[in-house]
PDB file of N, CA and C in Angstrom:
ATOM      1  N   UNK A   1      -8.634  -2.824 -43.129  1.00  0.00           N
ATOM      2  CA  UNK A   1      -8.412  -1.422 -43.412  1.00  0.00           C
ATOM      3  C   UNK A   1      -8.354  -0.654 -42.100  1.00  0.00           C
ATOM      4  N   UNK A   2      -7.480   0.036 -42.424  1.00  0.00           N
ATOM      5  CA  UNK A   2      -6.849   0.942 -40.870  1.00  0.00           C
ATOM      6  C   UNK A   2      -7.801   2.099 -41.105  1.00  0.00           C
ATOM      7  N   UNK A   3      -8.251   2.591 -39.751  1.00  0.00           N
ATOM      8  CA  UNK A   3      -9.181   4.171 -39.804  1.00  0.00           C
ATOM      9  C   UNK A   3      -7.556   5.351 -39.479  1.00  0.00           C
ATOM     10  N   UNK A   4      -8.245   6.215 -39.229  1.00  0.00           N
ATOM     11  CA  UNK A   4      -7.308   7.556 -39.517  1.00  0.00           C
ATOM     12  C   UNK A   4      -6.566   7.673 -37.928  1.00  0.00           C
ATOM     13  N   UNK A   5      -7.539   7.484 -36.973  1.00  0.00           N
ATOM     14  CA  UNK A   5      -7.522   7.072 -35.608  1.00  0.00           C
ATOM     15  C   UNK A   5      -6.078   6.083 -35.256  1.00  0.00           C
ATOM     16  N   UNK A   6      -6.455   5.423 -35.955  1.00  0.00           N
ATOM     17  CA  UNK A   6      -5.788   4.185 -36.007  1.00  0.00           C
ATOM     18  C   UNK A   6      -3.759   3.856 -36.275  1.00  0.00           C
ATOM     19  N   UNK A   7      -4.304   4.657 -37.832  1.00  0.00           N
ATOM     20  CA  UNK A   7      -2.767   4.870 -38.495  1.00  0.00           C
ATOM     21  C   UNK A   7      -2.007   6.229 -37.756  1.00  0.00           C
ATOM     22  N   UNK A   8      -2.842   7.366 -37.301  1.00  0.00           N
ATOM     23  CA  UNK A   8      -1.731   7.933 -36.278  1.00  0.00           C
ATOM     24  C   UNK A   8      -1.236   6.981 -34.903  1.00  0.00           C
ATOM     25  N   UNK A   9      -2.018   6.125 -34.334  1.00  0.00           N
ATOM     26  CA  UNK A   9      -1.628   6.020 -33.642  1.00  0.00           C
ATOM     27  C   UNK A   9      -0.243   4.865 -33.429  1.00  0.00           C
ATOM     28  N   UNK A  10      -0.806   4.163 -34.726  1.00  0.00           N
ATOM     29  CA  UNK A  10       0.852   3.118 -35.122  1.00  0.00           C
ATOM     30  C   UNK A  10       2.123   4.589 -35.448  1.00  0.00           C
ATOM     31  N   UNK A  11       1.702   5.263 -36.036  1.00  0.00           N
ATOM     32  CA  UNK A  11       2.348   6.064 -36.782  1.00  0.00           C
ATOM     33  C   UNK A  11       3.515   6.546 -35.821  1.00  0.00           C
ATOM     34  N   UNK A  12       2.828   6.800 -34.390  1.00  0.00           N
ATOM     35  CA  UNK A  12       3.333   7.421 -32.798  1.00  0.00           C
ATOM     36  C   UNK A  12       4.385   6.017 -32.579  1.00  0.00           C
ATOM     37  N   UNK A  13       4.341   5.107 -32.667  1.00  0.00           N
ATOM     38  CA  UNK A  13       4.542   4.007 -31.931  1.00  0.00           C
ATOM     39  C   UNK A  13       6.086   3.757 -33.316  1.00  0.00           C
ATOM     40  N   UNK A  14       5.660   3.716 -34.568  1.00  0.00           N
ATOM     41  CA  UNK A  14       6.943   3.474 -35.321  1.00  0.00           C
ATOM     42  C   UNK A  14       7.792   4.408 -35.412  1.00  0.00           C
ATOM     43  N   UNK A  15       7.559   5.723 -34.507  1.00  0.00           N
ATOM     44  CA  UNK A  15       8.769   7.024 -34.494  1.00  0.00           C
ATOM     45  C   UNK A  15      10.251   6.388 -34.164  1.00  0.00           C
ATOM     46  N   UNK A  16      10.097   5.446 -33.063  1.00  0.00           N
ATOM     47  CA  UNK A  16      10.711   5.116 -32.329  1.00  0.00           C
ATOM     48  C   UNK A  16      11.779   3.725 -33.239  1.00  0.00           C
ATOM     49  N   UNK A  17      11.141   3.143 -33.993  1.00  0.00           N
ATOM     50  CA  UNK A  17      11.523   2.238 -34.446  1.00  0.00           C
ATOM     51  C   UNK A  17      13.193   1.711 -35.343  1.00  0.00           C
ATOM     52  N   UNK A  18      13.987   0.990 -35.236  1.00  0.00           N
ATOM     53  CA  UNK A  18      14.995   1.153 -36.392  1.00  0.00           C
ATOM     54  C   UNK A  18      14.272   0.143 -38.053  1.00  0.00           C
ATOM     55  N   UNK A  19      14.600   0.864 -39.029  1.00  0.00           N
ATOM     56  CA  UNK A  19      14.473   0.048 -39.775  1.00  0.00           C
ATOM     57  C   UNK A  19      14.986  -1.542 -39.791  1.00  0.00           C
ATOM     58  N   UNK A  20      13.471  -2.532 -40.649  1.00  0.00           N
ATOM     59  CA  UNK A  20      14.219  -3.618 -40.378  1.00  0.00           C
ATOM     60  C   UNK A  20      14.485  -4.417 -41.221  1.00  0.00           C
ATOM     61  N   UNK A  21      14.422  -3.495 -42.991  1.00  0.00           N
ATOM     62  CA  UNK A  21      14.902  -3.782 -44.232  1.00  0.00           C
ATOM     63  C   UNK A  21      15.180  -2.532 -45.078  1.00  0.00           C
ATOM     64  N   UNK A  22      16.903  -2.678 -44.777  1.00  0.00           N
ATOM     65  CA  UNK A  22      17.092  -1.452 -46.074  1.00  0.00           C
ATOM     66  C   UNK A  22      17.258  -1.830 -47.460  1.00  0.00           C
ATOM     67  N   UNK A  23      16.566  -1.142 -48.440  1.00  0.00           N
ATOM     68  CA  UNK A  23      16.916  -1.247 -49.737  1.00  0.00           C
ATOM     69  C   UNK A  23      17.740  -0.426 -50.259  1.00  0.00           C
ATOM     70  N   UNK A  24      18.706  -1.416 -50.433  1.00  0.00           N
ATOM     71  CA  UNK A  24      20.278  -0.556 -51.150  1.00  0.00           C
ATOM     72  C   UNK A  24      20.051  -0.486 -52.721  1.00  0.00           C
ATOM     73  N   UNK A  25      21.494  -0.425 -53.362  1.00  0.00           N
ATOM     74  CA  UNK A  25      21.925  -0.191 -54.668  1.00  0.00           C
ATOM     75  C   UNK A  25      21.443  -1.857 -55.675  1.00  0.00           C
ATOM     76  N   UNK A  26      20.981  -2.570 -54.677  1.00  0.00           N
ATOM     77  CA  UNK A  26      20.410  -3.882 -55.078  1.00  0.00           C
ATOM     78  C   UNK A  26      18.679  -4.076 -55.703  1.00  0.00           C
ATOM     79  N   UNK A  27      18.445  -2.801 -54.918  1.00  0.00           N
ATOM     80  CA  UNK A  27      16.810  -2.919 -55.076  1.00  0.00           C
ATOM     81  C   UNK A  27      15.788  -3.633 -54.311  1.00  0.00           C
ATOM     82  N   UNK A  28      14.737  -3.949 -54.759  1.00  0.00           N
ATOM     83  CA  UNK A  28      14.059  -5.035 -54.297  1.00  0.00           C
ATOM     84  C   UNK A  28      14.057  -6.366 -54.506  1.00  0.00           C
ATOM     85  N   UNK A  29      15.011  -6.925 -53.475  1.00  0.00           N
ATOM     86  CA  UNK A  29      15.127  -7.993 -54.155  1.00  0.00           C
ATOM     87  C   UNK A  29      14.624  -9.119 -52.807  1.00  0.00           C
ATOM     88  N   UNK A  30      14.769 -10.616 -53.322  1.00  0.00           N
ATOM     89  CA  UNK A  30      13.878 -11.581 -52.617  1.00  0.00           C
ATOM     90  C   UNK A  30      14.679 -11.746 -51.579  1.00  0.00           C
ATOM     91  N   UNK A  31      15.778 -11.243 -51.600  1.00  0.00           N
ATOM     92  CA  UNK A  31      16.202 -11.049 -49.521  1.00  0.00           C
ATOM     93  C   UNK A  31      15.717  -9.992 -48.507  1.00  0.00           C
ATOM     94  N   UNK A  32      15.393  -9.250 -49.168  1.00  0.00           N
ATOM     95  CA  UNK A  32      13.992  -7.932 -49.055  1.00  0.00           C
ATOM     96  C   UNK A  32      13.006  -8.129 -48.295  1.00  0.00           C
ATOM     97  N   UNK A  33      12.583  -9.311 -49.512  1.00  0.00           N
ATOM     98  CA  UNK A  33      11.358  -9.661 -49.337  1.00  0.00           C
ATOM     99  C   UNK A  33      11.149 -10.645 -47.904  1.00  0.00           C
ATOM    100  N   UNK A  34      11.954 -11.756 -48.375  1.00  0.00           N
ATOM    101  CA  UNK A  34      11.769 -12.334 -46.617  1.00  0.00           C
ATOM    102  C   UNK A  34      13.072 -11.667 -45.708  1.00  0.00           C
ATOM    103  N   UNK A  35      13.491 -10.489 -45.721  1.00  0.00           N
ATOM    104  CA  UNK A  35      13.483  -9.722 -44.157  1.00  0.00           C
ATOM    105  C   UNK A  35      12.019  -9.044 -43.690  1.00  0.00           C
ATOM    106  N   UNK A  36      11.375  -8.700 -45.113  1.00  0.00           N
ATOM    107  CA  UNK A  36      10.073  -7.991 -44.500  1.00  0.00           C
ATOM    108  C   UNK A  36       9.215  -8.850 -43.806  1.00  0.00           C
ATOM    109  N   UNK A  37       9.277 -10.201 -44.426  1.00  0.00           N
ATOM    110  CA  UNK A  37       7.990 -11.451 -43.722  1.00  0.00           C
ATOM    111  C   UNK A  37       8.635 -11.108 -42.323  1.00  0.00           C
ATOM    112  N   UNK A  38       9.960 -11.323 -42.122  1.00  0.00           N
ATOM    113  CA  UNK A  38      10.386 -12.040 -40.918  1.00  0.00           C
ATOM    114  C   UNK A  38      10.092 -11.273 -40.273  1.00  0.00           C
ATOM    115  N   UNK A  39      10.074  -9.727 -40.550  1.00  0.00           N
ATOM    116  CA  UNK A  39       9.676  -8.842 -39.371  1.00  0.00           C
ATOM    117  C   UNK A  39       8.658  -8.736 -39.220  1.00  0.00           C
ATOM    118  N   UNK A  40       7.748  -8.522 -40.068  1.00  0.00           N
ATOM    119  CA  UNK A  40       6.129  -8.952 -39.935  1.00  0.00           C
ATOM    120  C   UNK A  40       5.972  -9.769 -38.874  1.00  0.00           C
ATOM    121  N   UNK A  41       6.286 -11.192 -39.388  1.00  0.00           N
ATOM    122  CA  UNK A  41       5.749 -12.209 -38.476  1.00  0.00           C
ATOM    123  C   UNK A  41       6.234 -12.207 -36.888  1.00  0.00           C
ATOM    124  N   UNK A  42       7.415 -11.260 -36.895  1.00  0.00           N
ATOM    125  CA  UNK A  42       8.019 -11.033 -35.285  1.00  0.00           C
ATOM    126  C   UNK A  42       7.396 -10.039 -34.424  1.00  0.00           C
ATOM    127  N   UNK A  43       7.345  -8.583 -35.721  1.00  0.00           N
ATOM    128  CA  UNK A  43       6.722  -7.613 -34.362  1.00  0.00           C
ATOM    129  C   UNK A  43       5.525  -7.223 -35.012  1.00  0.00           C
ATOM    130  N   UNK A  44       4.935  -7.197 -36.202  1.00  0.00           N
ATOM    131  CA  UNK A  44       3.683  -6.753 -36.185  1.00  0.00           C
ATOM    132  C   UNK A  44       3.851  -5.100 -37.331  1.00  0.00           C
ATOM    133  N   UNK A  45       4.808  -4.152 -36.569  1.00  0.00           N
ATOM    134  CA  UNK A  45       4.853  -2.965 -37.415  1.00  0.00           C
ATOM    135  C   UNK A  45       6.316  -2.530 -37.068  1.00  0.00           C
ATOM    136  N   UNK A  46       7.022  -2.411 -38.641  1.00  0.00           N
ATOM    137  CA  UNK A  46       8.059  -2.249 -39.222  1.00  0.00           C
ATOM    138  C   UNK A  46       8.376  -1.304 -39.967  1.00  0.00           C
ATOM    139  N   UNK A  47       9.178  -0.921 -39.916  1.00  0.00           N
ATOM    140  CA  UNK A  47       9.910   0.259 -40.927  1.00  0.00           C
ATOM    141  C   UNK A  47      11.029   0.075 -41.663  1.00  0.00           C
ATOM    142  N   UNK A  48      10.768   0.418 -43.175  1.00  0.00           N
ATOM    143  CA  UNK A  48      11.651   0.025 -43.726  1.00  0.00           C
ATOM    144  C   UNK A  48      12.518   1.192 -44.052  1.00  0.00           C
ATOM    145  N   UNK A  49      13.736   1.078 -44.646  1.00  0.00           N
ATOM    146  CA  UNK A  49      14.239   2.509 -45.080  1.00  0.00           C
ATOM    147  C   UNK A  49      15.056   2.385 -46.673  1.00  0.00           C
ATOM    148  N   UNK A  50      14.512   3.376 -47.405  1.00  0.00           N
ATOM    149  CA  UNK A  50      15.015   3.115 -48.840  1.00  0.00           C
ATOM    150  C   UNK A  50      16.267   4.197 -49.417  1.00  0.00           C
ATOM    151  N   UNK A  51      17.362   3.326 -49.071  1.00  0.00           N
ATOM    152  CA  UNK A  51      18.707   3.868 -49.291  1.00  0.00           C
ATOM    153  C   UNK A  51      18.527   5.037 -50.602  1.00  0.00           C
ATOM    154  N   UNK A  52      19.699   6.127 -50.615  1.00  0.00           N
ATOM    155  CA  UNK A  52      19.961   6.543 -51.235  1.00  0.00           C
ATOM    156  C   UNK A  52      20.258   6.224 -52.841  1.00  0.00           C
ATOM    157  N   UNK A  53      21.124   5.467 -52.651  1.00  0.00           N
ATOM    158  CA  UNK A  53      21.546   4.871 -54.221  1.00  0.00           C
ATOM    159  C   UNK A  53      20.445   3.421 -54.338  1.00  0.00           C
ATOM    160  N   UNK A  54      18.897   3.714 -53.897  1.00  0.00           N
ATOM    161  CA  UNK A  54      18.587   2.349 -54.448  1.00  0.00           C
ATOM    162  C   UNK A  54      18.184   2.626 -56.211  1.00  0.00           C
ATOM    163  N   UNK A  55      18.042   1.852 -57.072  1.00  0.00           N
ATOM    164  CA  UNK A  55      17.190   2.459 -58.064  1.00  0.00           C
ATOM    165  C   UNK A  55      15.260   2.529 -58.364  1.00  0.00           C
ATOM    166  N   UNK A  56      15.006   1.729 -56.830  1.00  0.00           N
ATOM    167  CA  UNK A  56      13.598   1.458 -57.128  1.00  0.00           C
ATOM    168  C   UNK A  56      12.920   3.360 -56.070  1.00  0.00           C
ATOM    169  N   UNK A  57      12.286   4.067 -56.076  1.00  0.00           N
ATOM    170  CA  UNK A  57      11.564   5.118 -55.773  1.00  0.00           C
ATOM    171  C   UNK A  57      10.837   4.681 -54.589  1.00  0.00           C
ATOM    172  N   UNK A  58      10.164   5.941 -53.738  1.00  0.00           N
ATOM    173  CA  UNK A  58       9.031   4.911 -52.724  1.00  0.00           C
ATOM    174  C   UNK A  58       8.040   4.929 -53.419  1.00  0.00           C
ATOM    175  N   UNK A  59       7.442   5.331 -54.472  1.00  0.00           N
ATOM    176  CA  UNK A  59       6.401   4.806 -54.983  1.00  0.00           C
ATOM    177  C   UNK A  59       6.506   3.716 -55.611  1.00  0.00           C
ATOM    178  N   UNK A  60       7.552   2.694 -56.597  1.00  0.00           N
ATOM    179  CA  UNK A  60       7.913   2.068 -56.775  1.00  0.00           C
ATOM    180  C   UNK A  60       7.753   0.635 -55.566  1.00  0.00           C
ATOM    181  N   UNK A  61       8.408   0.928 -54.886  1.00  0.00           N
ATOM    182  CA  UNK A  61       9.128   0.437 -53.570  1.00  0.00           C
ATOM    183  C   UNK A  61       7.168   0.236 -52.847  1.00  0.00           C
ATOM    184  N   UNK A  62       6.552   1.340 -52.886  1.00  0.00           N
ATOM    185  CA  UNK A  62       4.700   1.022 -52.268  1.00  0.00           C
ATOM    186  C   UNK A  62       3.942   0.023 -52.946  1.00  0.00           C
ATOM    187  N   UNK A  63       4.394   0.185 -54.684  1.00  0.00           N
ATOM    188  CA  UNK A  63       3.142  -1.101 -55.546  1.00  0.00           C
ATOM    189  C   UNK A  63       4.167  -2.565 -55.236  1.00  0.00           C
ATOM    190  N   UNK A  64       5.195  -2.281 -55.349  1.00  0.00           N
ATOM    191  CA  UNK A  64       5.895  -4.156 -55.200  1.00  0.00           C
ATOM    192  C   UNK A  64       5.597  -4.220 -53.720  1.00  0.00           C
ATOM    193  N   UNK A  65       5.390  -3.394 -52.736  1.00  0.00           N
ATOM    194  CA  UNK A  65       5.163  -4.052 -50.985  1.00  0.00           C
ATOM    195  C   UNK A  65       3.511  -4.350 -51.445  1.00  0.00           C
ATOM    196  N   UNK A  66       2.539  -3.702 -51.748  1.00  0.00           N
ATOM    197  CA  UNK A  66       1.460  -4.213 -52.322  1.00  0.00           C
ATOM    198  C   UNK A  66       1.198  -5.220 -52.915  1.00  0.00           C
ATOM    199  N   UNK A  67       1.960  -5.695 -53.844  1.00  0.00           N
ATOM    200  CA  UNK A  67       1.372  -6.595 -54.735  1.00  0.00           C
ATOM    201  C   UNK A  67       2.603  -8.353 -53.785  1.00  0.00           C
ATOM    202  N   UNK A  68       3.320  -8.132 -52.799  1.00  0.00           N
ATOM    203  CA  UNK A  68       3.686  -9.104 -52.438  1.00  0.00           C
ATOM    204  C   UNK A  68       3.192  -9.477 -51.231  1.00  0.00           C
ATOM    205  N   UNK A  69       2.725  -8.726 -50.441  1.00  0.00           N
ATOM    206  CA  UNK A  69       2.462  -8.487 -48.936  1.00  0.00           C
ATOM    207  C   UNK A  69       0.678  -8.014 -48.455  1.00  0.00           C
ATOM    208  N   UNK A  70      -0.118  -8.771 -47.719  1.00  0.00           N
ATOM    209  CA  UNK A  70      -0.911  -8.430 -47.500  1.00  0.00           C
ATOM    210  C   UNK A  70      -0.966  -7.145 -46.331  1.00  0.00           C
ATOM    211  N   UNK A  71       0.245  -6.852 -45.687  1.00  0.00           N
ATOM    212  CA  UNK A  71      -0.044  -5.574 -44.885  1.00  0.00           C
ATOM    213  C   UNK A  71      -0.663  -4.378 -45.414  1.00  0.00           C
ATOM    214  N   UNK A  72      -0.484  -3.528 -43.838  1.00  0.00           N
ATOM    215  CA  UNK A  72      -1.513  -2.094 -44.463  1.00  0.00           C
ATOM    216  C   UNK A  72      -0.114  -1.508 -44.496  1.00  0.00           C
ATOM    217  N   UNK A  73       0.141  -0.602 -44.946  1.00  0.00           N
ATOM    218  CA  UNK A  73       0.981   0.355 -44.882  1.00  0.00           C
ATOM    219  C   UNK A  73       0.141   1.700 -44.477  1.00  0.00           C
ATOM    220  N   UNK A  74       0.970   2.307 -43.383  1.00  0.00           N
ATOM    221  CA  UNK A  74       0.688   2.882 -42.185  1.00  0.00           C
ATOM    222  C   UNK A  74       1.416   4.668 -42.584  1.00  0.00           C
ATOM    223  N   UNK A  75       2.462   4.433 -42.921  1.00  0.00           N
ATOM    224  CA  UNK A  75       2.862   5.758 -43.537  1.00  0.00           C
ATOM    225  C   UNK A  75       4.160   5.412 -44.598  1.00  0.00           C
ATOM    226  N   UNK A  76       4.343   6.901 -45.719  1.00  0.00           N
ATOM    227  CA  UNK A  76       5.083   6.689 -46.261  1.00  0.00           C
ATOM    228  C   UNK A  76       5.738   8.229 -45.601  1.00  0.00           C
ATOM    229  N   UNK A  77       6.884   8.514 -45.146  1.00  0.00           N
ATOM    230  CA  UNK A  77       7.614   9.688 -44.969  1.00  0.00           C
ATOM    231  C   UNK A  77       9.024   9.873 -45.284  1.00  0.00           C
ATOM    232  N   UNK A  78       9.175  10.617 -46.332  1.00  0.00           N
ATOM    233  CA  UNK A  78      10.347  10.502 -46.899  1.00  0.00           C
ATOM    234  C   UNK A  78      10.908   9.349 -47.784  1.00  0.00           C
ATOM    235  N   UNK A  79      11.918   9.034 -47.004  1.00  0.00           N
ATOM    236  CA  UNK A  79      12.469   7.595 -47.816  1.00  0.00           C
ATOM    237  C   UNK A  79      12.374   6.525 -46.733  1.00  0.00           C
ATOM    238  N   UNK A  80      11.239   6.424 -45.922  1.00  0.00           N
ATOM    239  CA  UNK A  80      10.678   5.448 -44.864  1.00  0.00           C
ATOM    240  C   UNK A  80       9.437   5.086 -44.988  1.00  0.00           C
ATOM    241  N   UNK A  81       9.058   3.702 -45.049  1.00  0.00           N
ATOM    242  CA  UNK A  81       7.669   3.312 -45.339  1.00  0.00           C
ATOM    243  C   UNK A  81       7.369   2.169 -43.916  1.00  0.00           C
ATOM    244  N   UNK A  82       6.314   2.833 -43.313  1.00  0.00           N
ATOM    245  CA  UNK A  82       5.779   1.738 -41.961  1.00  0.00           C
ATOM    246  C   UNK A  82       4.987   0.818 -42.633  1.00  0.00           C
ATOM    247  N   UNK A  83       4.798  -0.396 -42.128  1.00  0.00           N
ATOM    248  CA  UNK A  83       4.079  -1.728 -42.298  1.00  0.00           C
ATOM    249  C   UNK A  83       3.270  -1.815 -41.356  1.00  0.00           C
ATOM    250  N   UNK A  84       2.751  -2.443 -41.101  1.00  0.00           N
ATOM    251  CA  UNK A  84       1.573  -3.492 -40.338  1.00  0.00           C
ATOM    252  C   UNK A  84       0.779  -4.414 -40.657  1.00  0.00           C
ATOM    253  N   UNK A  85       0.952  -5.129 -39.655  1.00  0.00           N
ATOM    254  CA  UNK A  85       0.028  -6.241 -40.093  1.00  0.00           C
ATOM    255  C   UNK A  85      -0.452  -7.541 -39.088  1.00  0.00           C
ATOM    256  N   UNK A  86      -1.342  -7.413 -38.945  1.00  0.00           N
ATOM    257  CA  UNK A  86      -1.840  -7.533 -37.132  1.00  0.00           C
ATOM    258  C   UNK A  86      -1.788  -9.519 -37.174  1.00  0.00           C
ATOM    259  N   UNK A  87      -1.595  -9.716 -35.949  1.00  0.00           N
ATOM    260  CA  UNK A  87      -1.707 -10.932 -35.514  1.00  0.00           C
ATOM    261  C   UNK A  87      -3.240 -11.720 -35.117  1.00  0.00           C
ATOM    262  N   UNK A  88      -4.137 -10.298 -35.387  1.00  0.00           N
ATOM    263  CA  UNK A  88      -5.441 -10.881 -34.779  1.00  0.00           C
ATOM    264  C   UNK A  88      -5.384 -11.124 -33.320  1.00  0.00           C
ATOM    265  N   UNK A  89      -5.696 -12.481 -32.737  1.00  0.00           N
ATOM    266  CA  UNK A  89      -5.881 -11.870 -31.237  1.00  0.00           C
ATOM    267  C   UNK A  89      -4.773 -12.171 -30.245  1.00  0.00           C
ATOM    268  N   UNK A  90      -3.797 -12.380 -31.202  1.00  0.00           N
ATOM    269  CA  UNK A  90      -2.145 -12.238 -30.618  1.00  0.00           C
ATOM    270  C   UNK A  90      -1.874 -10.790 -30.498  1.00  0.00           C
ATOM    271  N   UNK A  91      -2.102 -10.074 -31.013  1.00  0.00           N
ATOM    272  CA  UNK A  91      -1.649  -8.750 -31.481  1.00  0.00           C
ATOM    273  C   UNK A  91      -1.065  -8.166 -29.770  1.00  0.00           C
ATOM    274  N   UNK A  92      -0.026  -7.190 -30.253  1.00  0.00           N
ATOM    275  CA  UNK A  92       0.560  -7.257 -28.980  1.00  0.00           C
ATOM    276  C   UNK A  92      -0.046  -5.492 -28.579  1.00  0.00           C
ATOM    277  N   UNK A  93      -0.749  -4.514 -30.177  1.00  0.00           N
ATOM    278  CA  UNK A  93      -0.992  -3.200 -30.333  1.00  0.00           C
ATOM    279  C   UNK A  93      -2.515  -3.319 -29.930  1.00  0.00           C
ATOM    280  N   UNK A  94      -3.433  -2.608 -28.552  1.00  0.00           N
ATOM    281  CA  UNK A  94      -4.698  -2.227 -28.822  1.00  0.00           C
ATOM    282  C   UNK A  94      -4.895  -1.194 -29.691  1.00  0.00           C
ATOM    283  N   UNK A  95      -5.265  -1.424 -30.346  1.00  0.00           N
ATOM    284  CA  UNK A  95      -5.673  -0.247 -31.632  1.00  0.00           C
ATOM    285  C   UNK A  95      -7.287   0.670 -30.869  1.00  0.00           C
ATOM    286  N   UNK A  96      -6.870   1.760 -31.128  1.00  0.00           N
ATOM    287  CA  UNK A  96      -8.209   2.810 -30.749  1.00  0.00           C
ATOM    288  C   UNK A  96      -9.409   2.527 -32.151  1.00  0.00           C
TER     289      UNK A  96
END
């Protein structure tokens, strides 16, 4: 569990970021799903972005990243949801 400290400070760090799974007019589907592992397992904290014409919502789009994914989710803004999910003592982020 991320402190408040914490999630602004990923929060600063994913401004910058491009999304690195969009959900289109397809939804959530299991190519989704492992683009999200893959980015996980590459950088740690990701942003996804949830197209216009998808039919799944970001609240929608928050319980299926929940119930598949052990990350924290870091922010939801707009139609963009940040990930994380630390490497332990690989981690490349000192967290405050």
């Amino acid at each position: 569990m991320l402190s408040g400290k914490q999630k602004r400070y990923l929060r600063g760090m994913a401004s910058l970021l491009n999304p690195v799974a969009i959900i289109g007019k397809e939804g959530f589907t299991p190519e989704i799903i492992k683009e999200i592992r893959t980015g996980l397992k590459a950088n740690e904290l990701i942003k996804i972005k949830i197209g216009k014409n998808s039919p799944n919502d970001k609240l929608e789009v928050k319980e299926l990243i929940e119930e598949n994914f052990t990350a924290e989710i870091v922010q939801i803004i707009g139609r963009n949801i940040v990930l994380f999910k630390s490497k332990g003592k690989e981690t490349k982020f000192k967290l405050p």
